[in-house]
C-alpha atoms as a PDB file:
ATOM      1  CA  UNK A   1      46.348-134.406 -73.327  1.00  0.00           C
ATOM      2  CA  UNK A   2      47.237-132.871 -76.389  1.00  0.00           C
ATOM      3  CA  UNK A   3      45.253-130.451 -78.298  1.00  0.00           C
ATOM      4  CA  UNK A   4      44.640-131.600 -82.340  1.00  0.00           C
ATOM      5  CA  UNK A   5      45.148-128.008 -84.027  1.00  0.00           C
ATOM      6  CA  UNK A   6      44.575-127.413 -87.808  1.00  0.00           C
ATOM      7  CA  UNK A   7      46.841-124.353 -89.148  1.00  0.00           C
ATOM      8  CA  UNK A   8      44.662-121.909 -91.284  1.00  0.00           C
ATOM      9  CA  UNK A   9      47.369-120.959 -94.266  1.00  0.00           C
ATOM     10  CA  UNK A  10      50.975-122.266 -95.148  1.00  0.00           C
ATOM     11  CA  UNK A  11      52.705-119.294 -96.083  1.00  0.00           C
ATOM     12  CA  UNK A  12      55.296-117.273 -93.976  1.00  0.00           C
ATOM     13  CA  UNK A  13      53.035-117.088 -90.542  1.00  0.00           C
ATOM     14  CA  UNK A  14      51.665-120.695 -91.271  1.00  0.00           C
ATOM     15  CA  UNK A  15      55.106-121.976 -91.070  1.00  0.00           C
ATOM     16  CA  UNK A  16      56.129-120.040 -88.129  1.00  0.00           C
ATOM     17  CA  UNK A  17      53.262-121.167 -86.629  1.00  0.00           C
ATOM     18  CA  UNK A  18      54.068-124.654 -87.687  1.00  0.00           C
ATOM     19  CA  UNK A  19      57.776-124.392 -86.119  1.00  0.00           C
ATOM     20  CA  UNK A  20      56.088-123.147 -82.252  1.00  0.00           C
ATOM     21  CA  UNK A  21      53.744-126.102 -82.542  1.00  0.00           C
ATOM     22  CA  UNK A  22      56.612-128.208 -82.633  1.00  0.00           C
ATOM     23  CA  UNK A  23      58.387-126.211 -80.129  1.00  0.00           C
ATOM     24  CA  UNK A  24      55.613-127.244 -77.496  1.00  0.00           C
ATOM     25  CA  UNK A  25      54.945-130.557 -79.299  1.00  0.00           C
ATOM     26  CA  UNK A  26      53.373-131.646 -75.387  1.00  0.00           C
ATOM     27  CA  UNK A  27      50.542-129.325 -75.816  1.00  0.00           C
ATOM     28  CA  UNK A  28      49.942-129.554 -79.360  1.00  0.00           C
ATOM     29  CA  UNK A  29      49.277-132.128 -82.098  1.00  0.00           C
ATOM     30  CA  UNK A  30      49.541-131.028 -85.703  1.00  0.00           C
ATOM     31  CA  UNK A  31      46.590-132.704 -88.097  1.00  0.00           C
ATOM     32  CA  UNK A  32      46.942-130.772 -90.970  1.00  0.00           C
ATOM     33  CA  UNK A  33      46.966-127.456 -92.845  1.00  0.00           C
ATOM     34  CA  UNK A  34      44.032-125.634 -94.337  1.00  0.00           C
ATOM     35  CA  UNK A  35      44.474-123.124 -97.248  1.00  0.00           C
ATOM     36  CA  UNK A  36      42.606-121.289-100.471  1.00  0.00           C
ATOM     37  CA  UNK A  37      45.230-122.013-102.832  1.00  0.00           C
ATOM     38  CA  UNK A  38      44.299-124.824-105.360  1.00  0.00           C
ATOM     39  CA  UNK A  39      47.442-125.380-106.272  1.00  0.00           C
ATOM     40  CA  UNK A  40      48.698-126.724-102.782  1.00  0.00           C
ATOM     41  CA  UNK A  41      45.455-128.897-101.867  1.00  0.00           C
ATOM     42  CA  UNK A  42      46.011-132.551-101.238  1.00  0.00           C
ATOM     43  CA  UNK A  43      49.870-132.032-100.965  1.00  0.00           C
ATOM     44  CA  UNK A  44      52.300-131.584 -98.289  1.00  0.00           C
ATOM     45  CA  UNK A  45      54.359-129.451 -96.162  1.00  0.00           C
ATOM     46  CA  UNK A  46      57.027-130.520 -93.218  1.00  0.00           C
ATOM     47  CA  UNK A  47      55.358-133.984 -94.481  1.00  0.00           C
ATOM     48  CA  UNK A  48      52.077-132.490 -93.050  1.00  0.00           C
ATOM     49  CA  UNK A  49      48.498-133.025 -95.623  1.00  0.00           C
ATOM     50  CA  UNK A  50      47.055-129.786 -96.862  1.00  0.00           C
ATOM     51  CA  UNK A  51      43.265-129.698 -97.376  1.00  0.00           C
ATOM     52  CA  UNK A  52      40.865-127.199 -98.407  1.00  0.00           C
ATOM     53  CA  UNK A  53      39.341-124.732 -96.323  1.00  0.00           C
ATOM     54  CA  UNK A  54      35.958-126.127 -97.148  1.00  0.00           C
ATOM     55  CA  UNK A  55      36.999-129.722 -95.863  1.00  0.00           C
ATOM     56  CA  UNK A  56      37.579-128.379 -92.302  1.00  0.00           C
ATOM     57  CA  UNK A  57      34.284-130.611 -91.151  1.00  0.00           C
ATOM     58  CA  UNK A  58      35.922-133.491 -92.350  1.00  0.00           C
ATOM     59  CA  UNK A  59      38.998-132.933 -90.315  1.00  0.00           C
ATOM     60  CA  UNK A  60      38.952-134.079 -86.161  1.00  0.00           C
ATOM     61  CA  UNK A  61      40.080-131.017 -85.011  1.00  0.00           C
ATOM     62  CA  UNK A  62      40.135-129.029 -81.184  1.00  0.00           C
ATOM     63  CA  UNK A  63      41.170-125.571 -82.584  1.00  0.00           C
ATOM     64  CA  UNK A  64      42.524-124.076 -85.701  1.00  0.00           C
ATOM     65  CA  UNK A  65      45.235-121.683 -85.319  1.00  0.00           C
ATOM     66  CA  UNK A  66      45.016-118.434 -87.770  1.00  0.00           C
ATOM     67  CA  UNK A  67      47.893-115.864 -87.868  1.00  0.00           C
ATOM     68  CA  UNK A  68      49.186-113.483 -89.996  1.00  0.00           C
ATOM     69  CA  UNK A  69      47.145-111.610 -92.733  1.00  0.00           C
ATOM     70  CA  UNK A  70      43.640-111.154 -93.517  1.00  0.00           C
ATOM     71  CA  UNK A  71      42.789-112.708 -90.093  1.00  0.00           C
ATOM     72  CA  UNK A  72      39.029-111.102 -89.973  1.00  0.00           C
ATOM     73  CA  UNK A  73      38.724-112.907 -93.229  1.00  0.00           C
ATOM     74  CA  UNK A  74      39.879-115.921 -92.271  1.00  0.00           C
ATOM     75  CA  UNK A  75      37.449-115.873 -89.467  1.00  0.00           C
ATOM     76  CA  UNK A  76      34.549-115.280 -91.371  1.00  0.00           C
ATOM     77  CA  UNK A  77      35.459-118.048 -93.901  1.00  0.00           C
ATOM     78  CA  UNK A  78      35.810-120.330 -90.693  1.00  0.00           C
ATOM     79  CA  UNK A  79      32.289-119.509 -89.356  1.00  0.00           C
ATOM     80  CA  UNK A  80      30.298-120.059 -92.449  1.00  0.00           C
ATOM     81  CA  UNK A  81      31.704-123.392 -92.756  1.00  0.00           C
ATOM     82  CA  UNK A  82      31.249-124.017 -88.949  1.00  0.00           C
ATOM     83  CA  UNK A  83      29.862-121.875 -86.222  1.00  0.00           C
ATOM     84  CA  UNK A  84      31.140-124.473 -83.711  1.00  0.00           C
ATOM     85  CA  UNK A  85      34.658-124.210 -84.709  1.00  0.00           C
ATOM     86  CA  UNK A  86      37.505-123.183 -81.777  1.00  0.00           C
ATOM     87  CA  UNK A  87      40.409-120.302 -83.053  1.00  0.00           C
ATOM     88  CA  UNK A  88      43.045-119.567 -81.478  1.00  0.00           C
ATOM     89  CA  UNK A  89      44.566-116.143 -82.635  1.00  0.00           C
ATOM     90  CA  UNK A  90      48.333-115.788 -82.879  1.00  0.00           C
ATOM     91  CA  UNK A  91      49.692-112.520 -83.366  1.00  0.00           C
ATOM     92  CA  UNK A  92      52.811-111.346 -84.472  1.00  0.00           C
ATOM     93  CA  UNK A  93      54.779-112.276 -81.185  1.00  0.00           C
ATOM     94  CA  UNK A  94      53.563-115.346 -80.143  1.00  0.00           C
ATOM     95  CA  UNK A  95      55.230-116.530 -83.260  1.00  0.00           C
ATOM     96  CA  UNK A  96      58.242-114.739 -83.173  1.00  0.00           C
ATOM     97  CA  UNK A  97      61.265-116.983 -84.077  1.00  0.00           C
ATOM     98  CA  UNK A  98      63.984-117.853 -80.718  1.00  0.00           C
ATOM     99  CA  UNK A  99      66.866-115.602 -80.923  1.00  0.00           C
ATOM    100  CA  UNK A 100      69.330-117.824 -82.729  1.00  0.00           C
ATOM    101  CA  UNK A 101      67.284-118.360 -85.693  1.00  0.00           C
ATOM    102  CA  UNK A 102      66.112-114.920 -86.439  1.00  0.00           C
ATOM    103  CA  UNK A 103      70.307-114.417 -86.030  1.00  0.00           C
ATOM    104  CA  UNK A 104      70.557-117.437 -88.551  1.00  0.00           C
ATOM    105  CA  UNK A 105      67.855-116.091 -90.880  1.00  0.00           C
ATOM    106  CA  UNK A 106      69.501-112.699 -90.606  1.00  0.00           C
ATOM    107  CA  UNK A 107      72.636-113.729 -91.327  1.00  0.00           C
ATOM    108  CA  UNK A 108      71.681-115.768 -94.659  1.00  0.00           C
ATOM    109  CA  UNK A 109      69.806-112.695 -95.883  1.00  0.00           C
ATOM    110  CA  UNK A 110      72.868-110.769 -95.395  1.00  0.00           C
ATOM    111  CA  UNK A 111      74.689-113.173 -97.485  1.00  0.00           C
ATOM    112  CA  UNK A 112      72.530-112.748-100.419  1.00  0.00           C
ATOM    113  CA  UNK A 113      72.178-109.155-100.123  1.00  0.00           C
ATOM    114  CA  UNK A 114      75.796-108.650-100.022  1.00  0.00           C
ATOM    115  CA  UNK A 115      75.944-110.771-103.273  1.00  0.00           C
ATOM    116  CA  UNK A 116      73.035-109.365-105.187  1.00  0.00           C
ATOM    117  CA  UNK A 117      73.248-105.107-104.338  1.00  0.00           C
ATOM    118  CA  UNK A 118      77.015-105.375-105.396  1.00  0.00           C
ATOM    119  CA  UNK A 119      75.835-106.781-108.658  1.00  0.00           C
ATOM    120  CA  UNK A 120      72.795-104.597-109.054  1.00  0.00           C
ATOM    121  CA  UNK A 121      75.537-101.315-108.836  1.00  0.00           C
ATOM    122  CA  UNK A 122      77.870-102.883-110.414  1.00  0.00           C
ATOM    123  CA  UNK A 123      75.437-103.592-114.085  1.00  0.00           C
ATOM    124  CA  UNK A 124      73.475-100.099-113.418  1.00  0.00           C
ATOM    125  CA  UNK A 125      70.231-101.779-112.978  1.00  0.00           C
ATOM    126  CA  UNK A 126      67.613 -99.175-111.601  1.00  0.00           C
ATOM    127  CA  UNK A 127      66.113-100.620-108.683  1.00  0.00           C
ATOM    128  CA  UNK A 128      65.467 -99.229-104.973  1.00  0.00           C
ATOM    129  CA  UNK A 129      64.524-101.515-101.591  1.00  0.00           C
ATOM    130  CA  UNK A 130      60.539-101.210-101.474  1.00  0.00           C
ATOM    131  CA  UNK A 131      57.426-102.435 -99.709  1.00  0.00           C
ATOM    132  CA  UNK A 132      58.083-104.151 -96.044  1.00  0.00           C
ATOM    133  CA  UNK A 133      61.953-103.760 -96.790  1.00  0.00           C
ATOM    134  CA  UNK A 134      61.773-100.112 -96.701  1.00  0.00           C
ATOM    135  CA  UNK A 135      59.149-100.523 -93.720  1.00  0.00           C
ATOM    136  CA  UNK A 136      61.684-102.752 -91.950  1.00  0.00           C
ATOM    137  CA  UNK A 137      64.703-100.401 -92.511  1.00  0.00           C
ATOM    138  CA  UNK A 138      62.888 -97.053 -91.085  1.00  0.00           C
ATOM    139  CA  UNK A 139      61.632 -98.758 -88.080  1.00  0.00           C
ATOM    140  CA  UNK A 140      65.062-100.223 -86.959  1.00  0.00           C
ATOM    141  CA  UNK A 141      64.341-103.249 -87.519  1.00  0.00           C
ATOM    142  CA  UNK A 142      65.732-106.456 -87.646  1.00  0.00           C
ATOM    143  CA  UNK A 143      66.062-107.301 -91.374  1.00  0.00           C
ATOM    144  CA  UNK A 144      64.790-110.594 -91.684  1.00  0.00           C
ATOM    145  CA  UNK A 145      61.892-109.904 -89.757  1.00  0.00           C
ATOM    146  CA  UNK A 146      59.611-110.171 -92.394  1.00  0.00           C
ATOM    147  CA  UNK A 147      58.527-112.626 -95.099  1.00  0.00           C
ATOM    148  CA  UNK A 148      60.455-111.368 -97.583  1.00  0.00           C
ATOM    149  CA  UNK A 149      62.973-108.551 -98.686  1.00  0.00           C
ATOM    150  CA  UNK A 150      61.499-106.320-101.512  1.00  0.00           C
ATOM    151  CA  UNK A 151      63.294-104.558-104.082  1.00  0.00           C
ATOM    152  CA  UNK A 152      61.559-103.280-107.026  1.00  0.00           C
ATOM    153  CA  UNK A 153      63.321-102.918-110.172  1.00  0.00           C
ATOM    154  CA  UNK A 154      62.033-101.560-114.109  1.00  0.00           C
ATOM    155  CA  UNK A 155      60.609-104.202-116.232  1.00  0.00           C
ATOM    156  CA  UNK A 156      63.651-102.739-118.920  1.00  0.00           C
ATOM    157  CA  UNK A 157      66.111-104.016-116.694  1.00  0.00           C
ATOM    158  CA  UNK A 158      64.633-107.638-116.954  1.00  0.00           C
ATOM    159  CA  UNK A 159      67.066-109.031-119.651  1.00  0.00           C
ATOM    160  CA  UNK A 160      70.102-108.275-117.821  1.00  0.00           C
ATOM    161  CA  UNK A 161      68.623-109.937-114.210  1.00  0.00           C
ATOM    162  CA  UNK A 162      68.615-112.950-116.114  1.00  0.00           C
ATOM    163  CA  UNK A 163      72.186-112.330-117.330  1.00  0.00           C
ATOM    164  CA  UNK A 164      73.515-112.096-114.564  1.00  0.00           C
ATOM    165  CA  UNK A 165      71.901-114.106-111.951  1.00  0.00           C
ATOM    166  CA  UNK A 166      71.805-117.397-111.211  1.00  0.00           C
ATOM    167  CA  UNK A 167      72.087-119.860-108.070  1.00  0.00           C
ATOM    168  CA  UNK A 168      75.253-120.633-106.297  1.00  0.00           C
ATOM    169  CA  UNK A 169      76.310-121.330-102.495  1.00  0.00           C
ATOM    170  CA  UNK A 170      74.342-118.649-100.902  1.00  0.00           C
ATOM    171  CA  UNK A 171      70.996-119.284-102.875  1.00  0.00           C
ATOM    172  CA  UNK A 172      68.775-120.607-104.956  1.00  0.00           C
ATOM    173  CA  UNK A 173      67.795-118.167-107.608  1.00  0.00           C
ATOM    174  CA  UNK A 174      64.655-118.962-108.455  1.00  0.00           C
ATOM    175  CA  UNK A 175      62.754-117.342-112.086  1.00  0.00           C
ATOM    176  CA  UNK A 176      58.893-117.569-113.176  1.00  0.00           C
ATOM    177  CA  UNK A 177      58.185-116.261-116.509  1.00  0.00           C
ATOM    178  CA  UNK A 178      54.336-115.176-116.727  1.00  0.00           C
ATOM    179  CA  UNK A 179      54.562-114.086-120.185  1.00  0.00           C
ATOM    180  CA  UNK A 180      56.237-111.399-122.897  1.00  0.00           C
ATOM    181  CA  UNK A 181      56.332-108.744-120.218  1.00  0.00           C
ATOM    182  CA  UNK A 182      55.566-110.204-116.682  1.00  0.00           C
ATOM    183  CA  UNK A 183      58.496-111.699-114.431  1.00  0.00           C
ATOM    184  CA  UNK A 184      58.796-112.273-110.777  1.00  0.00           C
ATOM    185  CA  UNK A 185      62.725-113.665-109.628  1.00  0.00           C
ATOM    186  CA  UNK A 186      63.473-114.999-106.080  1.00  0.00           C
ATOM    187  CA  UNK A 187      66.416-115.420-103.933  1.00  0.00           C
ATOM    188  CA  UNK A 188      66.218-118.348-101.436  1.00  0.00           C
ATOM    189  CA  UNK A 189      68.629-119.060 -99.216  1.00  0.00           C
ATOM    190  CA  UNK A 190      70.100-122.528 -98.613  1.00  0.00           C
ATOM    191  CA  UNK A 191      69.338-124.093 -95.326  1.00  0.00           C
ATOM    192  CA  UNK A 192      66.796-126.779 -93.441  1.00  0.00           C
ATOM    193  CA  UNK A 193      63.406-124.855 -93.785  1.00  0.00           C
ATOM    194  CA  UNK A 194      61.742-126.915 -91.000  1.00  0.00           C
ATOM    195  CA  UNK A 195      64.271-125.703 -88.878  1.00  0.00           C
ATOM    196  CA  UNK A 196      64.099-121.735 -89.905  1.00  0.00           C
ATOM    197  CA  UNK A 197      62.622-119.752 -92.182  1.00  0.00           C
ATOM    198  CA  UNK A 198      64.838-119.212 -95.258  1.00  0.00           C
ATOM    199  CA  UNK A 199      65.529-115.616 -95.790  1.00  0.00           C
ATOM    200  CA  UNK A 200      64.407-114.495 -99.396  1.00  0.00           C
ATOM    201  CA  UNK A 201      64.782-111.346-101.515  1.00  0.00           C
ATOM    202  CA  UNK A 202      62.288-110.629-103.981  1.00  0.00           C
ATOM    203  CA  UNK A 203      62.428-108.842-106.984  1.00  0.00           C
ATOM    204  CA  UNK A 204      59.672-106.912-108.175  1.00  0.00           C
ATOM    205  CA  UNK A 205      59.877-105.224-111.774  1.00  0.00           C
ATOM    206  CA  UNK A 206      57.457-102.382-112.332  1.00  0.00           C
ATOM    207  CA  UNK A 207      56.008-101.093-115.661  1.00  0.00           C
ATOM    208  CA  UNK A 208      56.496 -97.260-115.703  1.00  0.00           C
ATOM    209  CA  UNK A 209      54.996 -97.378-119.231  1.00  0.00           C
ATOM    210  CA  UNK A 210      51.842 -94.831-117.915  1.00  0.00           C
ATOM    211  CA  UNK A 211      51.755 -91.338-117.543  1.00  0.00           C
ATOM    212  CA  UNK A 212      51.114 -91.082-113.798  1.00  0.00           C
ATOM    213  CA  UNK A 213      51.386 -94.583-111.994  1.00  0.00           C
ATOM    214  CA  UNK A 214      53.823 -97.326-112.176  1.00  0.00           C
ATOM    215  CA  UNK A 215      52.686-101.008-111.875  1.00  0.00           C
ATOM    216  CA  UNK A 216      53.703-104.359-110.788  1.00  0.00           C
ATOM    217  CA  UNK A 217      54.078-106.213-114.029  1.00  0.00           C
ATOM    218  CA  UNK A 218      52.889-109.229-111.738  1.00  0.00           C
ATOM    219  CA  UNK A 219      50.133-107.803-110.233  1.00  0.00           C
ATOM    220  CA  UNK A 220      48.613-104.893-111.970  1.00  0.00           C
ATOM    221  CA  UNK A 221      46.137-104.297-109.141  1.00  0.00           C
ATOM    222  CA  UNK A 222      48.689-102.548-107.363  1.00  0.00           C
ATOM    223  CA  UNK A 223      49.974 -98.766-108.225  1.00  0.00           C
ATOM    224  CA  UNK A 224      51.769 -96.440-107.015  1.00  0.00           C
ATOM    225  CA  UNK A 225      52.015 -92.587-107.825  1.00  0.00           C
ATOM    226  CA  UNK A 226      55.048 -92.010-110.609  1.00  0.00           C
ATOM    227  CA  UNK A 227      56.324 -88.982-109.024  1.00  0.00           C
ATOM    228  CA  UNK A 228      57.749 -91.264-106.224  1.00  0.00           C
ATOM    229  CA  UNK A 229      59.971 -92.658-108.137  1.00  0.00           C
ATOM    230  CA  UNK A 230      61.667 -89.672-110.198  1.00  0.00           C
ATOM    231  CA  UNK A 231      64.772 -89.446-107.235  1.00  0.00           C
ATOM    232  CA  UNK A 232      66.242 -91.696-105.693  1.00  0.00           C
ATOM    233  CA  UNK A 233      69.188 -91.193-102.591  1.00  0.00           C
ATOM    234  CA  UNK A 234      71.165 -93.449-100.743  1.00  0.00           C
ATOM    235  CA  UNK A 235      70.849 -94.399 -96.846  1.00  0.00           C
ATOM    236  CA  UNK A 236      72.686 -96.837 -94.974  1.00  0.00           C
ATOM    237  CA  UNK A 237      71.513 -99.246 -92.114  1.00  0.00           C
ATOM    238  CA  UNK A 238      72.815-102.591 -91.100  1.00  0.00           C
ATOM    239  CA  UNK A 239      76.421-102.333 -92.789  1.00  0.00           C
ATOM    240  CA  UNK A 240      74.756-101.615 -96.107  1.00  0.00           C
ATOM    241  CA  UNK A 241      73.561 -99.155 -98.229  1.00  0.00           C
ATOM    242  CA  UNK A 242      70.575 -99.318 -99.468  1.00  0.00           C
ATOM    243  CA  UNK A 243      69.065 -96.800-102.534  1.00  0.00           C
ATOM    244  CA  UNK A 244      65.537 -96.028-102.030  1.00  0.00           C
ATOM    245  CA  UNK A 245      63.159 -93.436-102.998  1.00  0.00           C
ATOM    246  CA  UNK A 246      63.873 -89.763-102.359  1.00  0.00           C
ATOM    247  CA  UNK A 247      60.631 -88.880-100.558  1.00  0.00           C
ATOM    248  CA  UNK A 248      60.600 -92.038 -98.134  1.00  0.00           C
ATOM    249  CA  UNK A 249      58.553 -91.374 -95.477  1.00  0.00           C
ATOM    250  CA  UNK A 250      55.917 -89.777 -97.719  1.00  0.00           C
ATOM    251  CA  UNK A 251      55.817 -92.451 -99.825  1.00  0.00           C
ATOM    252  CA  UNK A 252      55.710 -95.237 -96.912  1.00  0.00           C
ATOM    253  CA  UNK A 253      52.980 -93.262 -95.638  1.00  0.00           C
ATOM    254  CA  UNK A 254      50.921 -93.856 -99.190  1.00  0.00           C
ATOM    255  CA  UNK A 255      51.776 -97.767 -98.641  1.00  0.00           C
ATOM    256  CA  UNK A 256      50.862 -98.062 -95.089  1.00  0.00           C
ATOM    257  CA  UNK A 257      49.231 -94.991 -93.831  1.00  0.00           C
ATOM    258  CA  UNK A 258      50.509 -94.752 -90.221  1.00  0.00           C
ATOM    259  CA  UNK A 259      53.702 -96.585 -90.548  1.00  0.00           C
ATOM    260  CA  UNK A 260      54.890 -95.927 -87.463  1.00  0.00           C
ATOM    261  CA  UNK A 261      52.418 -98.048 -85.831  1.00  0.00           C
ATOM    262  CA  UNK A 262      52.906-101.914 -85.025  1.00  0.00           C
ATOM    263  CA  UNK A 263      49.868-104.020 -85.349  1.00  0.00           C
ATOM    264  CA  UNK A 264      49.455-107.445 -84.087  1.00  0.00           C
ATOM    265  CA  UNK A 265      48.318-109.053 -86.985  1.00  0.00           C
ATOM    266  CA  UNK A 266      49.896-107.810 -90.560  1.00  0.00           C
ATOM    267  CA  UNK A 267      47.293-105.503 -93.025  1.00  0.00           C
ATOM    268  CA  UNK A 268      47.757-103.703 -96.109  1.00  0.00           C
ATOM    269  CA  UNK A 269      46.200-100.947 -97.339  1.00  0.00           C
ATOM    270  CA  UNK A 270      46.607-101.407-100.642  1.00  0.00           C
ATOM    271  CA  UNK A 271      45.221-103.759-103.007  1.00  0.00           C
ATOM    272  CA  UNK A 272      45.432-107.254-101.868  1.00  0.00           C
ATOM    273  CA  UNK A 273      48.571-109.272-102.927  1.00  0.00           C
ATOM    274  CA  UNK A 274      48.343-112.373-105.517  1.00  0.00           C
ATOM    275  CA  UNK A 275      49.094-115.855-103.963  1.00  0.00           C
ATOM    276  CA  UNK A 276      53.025-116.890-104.220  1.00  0.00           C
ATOM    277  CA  UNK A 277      53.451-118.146-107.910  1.00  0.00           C
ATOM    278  CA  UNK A 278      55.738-120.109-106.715  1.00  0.00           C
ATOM    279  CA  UNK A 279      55.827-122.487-103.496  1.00  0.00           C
ATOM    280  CA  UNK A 280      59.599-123.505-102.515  1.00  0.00           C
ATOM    281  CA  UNK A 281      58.000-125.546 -99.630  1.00  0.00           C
ATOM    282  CA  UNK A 282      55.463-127.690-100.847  1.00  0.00           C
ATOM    283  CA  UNK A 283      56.504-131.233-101.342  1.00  0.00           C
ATOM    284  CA  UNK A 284      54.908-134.018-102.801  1.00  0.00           C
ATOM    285  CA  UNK A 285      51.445-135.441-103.741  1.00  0.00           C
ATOM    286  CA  UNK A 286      49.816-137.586-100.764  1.00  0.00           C
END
């Protein structure tokens, strides 16, 4: 008989997890999603309803399924609510894509990195690959592997993003004004998310406006020590060259302490990042 399982989250692991449910669709049914985010209750995703945390008790259920970040916290939430309530844990590789889709993800990220470096060079915009990109380029990684592709840019060099970017066959180019100052941009590739994970590149623009930190102008929770970014060099991995900051393995170390290391479930040990502003995925009202 099939199990009723409730995914805790519908952002990059909730999805992945979504897409193995469906992989094994004889031992699993999918009731629903669970999630914080205001914004997404009582809509859908893959057609699926999304309902508070909170409602859980409401929900006929056999196990919810948490992956990805903040899992202790997710836990905790979960227990308050009901003490009674089965999880199942997922780590990082039970929800590892198959083979041809993490070569179909990879291949539409190279598509729009191809596109959008050439164009960064070409208009002198000063930005270097950051965050989990940088992560996924010194471990040898596979590029795609993560949620997202960071490169930070500086908030002066917002203007002339939105000169000279805009969607076409490789992407969806997506834009989210905040206010005067604060701008987040995503590149989305084109393809059937329920099938794989589009790849996306994210652009995040930094205010170096302070004397010894830079911030993100969309989160300003999160900073990082100026000196960092005062050199840049070039280093080249996957058929591209990518610009990043002079003192990388220093500076990786201040993101992620021992970088080196491969957990099973995702942490950061920095502040704690914003929800997604916006949700490419989420489709209508029920």
């Amino acid at each position: 008989m099939k199990k009723k399982v409730v995914i805790f989250g519908c952002g990059f692991h909730g999805r992945a997890v979504f897409r193995k449910c469906i992989l094994i669709k004889k031992k699993y049914k999918i009731i629903g999603w669970i999630d914080n985010d205001k914004k997404k209750f009582h809509k859908k995703l893959f057609n699926t309803k999304i309902f508070p945390v909170n409602s859980i008790d409401d929900i006929k259920y056999d196990y919810i399924i948490i992956s990805g970040r903040n899992v202790e916290e997710k836990i905790n939430q979960i227990k308050k609510i009901n003490k009674k309530s089965k999880i199942l844990l997922w780590d990082n590789s039970k929800i590892k894509p198959e083979r041809k889709k993490i070569q179909k993800r990879d291949s539409s990220l190279s598509k729009i990195l191809n596109h959008v470096l050439i164009k960064l060079e070409l208009y002198n915009v000063n930005y270097w690959v950051d965050s989990s990109a940088l992560l996924t380029i010194y471990r040898k990684e596979c590029l795609s592997i993560r949620s997202d592709f960071d490169i930070s840019l500086d908030n002066k060099d917002q203007k002339i993003i939105l000169k000279i970017f805009k969607s076409n066959k490789y992407y969806k180019f997506r834009k989210i004004r905040l206010n005067k100052n604060q701008l987040k941009c995503f590149f989305i590739s084109k393809n059937n998310y329920l099938n794989f994970e589009p790849a996306v590149v994210d652009f995040s623009f930094k205010d170096f406006s302070k004397k010894k930190y830079i911030f993100n102008s969309s989160n300003n929770k999160k900073k990082y020590p100026k000196h960092y970014f005062l050199k840049f060099r070039y280093i080249y991995y996957k058929n591209f060259k990518f610009k990043v900051p002079y003192e990388t393995k220093n500076y990786l170390k201040y993101l992620y302490g021992n970088w080196k290391l491969k957990n099973k479930f995702y942490k950061n040990s920095l502040a704690k990042k914003k929800p997604y502003l916006f949700h490419p995925f989420i489709e209508t009202k029920v």
